[in-house]
Each structure stands twice: as C-alpha cells, then as structure tokens.
N, C-alpha and C. Protein backbone atom coordinates (compact mmCIF):
# COMPACT_ATOMS: atom_id res chain seq x y z
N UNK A 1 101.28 138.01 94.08
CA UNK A 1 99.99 137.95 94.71
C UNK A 1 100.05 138.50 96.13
N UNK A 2 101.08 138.65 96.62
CA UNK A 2 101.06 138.75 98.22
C UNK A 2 101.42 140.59 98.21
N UNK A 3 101.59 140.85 97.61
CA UNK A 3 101.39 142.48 97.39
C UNK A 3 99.70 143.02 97.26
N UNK A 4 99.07 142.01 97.13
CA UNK A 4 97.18 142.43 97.17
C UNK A 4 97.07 141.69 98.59
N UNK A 5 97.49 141.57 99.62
CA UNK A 5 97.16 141.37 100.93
C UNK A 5 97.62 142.49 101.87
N UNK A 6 96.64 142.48 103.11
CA UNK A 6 96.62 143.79 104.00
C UNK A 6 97.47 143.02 105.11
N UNK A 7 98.46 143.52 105.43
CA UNK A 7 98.60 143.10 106.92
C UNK A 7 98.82 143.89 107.70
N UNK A 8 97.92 143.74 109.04
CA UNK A 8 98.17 144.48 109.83
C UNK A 8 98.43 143.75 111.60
N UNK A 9 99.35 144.71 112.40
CA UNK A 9 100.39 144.63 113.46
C UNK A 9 98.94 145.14 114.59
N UNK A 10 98.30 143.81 115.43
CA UNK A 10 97.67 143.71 116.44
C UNK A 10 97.82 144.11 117.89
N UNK A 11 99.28 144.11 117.40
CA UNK A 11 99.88 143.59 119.13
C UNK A 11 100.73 142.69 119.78
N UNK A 12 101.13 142.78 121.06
CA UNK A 12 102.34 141.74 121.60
C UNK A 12 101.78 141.16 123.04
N UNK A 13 102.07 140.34 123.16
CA UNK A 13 101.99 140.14 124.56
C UNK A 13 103.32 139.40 124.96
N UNK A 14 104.17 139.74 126.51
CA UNK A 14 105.02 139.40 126.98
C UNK A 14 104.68 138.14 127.78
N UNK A 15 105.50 136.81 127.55
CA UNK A 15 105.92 135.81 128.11
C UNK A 15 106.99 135.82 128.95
N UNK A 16 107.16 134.36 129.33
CA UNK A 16 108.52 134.55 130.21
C UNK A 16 109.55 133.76 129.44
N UNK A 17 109.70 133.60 128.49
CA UNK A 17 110.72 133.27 127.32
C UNK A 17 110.09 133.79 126.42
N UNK A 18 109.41 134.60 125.48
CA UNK A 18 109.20 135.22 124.23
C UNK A 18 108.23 136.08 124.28
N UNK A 19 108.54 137.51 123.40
CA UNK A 19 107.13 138.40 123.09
C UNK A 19 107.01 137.57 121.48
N UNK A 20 105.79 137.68 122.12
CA UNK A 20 104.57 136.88 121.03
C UNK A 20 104.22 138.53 120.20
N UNK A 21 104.35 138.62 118.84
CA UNK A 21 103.67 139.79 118.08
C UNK A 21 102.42 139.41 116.92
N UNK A 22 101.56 139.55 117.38
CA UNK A 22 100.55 138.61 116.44
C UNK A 22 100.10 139.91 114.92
N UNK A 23 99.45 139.23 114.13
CA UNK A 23 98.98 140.19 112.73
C UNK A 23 97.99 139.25 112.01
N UNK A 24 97.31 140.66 111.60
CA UNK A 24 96.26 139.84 110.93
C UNK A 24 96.29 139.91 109.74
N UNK A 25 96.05 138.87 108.65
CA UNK A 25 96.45 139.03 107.03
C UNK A 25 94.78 138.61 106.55
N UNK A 26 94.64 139.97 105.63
CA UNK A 26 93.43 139.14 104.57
C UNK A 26 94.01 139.65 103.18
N UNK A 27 93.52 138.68 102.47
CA UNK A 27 93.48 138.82 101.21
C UNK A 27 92.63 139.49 100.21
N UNK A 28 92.36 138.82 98.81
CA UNK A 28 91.77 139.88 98.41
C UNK A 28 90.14 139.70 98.94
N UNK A 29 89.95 138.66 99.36
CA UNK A 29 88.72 137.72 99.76
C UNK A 29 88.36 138.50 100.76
N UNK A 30 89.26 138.95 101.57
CA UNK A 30 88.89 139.97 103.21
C UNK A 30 88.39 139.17 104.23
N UNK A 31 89.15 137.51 103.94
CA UNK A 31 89.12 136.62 104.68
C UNK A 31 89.95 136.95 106.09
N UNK A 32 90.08 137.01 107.29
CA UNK A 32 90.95 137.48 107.94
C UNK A 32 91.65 135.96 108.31
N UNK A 33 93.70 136.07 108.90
CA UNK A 33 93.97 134.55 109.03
C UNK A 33 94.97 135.46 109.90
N UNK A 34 94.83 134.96 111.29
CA UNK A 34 95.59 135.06 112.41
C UNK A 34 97.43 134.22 112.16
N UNK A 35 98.23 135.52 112.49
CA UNK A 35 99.43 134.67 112.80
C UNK A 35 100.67 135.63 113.97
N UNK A 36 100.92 134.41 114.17
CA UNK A 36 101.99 135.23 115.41
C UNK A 36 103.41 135.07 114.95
N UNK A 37 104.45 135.89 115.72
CA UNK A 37 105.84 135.94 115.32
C UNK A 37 106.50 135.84 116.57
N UNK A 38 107.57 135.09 116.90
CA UNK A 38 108.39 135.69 118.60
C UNK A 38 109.58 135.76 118.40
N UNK A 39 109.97 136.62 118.92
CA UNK A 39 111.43 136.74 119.54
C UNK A 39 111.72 136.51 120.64
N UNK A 40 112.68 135.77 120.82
CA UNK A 40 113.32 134.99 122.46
C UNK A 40 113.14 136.85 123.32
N UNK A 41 112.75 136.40 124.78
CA UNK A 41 113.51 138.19 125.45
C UNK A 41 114.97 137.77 126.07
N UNK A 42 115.49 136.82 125.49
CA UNK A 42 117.07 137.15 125.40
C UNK A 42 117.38 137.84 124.66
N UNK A 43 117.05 137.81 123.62
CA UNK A 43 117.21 139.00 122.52
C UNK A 43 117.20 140.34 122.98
N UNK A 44 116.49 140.83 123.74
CA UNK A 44 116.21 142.07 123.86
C UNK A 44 117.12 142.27 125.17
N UNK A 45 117.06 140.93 126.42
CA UNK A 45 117.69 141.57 127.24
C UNK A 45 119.51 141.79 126.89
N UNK A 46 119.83 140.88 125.91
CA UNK A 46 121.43 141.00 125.54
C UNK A 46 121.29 142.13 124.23
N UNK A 47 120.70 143.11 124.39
CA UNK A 47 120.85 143.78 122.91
C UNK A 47 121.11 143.34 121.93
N UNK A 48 120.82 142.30 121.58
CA UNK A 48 120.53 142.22 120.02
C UNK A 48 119.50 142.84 118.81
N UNK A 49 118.36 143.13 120.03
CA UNK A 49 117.25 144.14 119.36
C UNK A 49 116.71 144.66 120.38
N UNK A 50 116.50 146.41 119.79
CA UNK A 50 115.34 146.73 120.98
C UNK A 50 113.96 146.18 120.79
N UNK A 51 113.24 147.39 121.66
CA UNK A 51 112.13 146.40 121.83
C UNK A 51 111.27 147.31 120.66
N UNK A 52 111.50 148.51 120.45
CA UNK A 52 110.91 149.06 119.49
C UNK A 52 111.15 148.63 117.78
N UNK A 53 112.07 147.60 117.87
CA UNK A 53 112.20 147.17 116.14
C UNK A 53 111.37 145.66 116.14
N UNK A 54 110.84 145.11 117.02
CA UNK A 54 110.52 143.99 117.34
C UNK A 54 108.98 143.67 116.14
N UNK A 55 108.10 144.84 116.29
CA UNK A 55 107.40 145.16 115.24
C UNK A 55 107.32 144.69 113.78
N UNK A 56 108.94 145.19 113.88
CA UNK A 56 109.14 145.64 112.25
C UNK A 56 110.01 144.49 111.43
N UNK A 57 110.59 144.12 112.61
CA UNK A 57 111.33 142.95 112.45
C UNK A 57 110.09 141.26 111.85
N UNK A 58 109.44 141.44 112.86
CA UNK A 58 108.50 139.96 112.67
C UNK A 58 107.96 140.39 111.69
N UNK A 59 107.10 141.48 111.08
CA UNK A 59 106.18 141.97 110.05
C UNK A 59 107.21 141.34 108.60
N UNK A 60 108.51 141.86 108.60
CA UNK A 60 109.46 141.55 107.60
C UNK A 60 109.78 139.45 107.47
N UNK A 61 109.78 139.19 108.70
CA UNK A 61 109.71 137.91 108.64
C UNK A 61 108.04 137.16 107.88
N UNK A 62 107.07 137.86 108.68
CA UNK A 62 105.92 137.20 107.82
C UNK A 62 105.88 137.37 106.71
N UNK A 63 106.31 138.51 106.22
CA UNK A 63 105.91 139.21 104.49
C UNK A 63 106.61 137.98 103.43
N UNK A 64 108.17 137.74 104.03
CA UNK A 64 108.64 136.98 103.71
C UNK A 64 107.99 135.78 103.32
N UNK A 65 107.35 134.59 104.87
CA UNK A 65 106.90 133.79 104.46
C UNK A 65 105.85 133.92 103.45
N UNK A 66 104.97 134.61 103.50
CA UNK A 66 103.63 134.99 102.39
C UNK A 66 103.87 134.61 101.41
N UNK A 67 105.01 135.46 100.99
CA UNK A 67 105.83 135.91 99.33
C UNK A 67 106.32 134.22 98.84
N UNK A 68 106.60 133.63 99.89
CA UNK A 68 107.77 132.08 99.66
C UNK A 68 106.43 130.87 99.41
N UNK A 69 105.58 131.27 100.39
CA UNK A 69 104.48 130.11 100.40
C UNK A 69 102.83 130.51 99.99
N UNK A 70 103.24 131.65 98.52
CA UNK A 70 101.91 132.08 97.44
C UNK A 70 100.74 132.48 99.02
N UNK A 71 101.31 132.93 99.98
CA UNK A 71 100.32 133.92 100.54
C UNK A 71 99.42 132.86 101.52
N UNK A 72 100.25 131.45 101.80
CA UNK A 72 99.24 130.50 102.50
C UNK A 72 100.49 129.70 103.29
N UNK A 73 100.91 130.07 104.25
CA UNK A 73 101.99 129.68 104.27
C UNK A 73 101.33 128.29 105.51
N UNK A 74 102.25 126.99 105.80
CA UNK A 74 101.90 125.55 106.15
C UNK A 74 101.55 126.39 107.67
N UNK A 75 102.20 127.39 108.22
CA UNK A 75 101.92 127.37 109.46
C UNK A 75 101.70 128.77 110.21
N UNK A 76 100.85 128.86 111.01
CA UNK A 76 100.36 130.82 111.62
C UNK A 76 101.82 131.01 112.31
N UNK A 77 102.72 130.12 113.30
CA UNK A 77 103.40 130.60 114.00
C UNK A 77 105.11 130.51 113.47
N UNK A 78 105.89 131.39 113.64
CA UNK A 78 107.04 131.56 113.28
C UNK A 78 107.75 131.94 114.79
N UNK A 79 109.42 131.63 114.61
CA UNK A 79 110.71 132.39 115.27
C UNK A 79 111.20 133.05 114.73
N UNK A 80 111.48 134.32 115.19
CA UNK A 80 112.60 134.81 114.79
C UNK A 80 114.35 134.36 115.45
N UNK A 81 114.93 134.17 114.38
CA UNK A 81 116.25 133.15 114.78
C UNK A 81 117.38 134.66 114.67
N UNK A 82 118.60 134.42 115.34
CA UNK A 82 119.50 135.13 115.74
C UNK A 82 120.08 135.69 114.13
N UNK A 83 119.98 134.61 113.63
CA UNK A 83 120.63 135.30 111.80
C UNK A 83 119.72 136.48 111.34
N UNK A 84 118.53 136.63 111.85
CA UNK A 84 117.00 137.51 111.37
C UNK A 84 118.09 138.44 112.17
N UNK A 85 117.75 138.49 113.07
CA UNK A 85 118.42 139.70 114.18
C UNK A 85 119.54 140.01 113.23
N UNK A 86 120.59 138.89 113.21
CA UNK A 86 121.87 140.33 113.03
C UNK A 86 121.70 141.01 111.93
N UNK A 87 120.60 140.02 110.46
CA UNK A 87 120.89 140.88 109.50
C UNK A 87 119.93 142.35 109.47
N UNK A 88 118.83 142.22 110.38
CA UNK A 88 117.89 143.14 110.69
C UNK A 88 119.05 143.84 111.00
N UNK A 89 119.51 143.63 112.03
CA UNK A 89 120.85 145.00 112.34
C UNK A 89 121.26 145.82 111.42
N UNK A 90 121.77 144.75 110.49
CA UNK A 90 123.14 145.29 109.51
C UNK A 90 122.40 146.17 108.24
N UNK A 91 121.19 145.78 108.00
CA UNK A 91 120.11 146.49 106.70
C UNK A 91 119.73 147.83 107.55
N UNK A 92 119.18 148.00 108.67
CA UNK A 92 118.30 149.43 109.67
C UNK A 92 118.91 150.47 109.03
N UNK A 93 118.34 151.34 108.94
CA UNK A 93 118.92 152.85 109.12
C UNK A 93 120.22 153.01 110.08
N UNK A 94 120.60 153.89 109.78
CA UNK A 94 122.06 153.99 110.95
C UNK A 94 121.59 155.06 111.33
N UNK A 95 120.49 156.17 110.91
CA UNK A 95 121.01 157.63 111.59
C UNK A 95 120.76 157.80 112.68
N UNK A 96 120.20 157.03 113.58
CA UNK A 96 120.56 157.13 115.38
C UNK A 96 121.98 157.43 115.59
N UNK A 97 122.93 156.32 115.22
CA UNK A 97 123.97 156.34 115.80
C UNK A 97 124.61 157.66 115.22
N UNK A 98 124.43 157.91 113.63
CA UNK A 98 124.66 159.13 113.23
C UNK A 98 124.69 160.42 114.05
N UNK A 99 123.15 160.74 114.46
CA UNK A 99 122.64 161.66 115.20
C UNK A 99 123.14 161.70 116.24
N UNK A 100 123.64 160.53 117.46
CA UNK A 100 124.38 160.17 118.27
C UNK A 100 125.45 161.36 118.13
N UNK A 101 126.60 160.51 116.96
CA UNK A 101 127.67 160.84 117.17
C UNK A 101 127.96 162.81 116.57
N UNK A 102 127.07 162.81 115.98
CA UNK A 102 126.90 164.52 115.75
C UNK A 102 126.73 165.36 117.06
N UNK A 103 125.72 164.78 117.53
CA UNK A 103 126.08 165.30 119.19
C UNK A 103 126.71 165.44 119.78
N UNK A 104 127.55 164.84 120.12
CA UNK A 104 128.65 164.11 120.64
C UNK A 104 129.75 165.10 120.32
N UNK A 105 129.84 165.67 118.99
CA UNK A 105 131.24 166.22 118.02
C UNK A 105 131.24 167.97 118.37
C-alpha cells in the first residue's frame, strides 16, 4: 500500500542541535500528513554525512517507517541514529571517490 503514496521533500530548517527535514505524505485520499526527520549537526560537523545526502537519507528513513506501520505510522517525528548513517554510507554510490581517485591517477 505505501507504494500508492506521494511523498514529497519540503525542506529543512537549521537548529542548534539538529536539521529538521520535513515531507509531506498523501495517500490515495490526497489527504496531506506532515512529518519531520533530524539528524544531530554533529553528524555533519564530524563527517559522518554531508549535508547534501541529508535529503535522501531521512526520505529513506520515512519510506521505511510507512512500509513497517501500513502507511500510518504512531508518530510524524523521527531520528536519524548513527547505525542509519553508517549504513547510508556503506549502500551510496562510490563513484565520487571513484572519480576522485581517476583524477588523481
């Protein structure tokens, strides 16, 4: 069921402990239901993520909850926790560093 919902990436706003990334989900109803995602900005300031995967990262965390809790999940707001990060790392594309190191050679 959560494959017939739209979601779409609103925006961020910076705190002084977390960017907040909010999205809006409707269903097939075209009900709209506000939810936000954060990542600590320790995260970003110790490289664990830039700030450009931050997006893509929370979007993958909500889809998740959707899929786990039939598309209604108990709550709008989520963390992203350090295990999200590394495995976000370890799944990404590599060809930056690729492209990097071709340069480089």
């Amino acid at each position: 069921m959560a494959d017939q919902l739209l979601m779409q990436y609103v925006g961020f706003t910076s705190g002084a402990l977390v960017r907040e990334y909010s999205f809006i989900v409707r269903d097939e109803s075209g009900q709209p239901r506000e939810y936000t995602v954060t990542i600590a900005n320790e995260a970003f300031l110790s490289h664990q993520v830039r700030y450009q995967d931050g997006p893509s990262i929370c979007s993958r965390r909500l889809r998740r909850e959707l899929d786990a809790n039939a598309t209604d999940p108990p709550t709008t707001q989520f963390c992203i926790t350090d295990l999200e990060l590394a495995d976000y790392r370890n799944t990404r594309p590599k060809t930056v560093s690729y492209l990097r190191k071709q340069v480089q050679d």
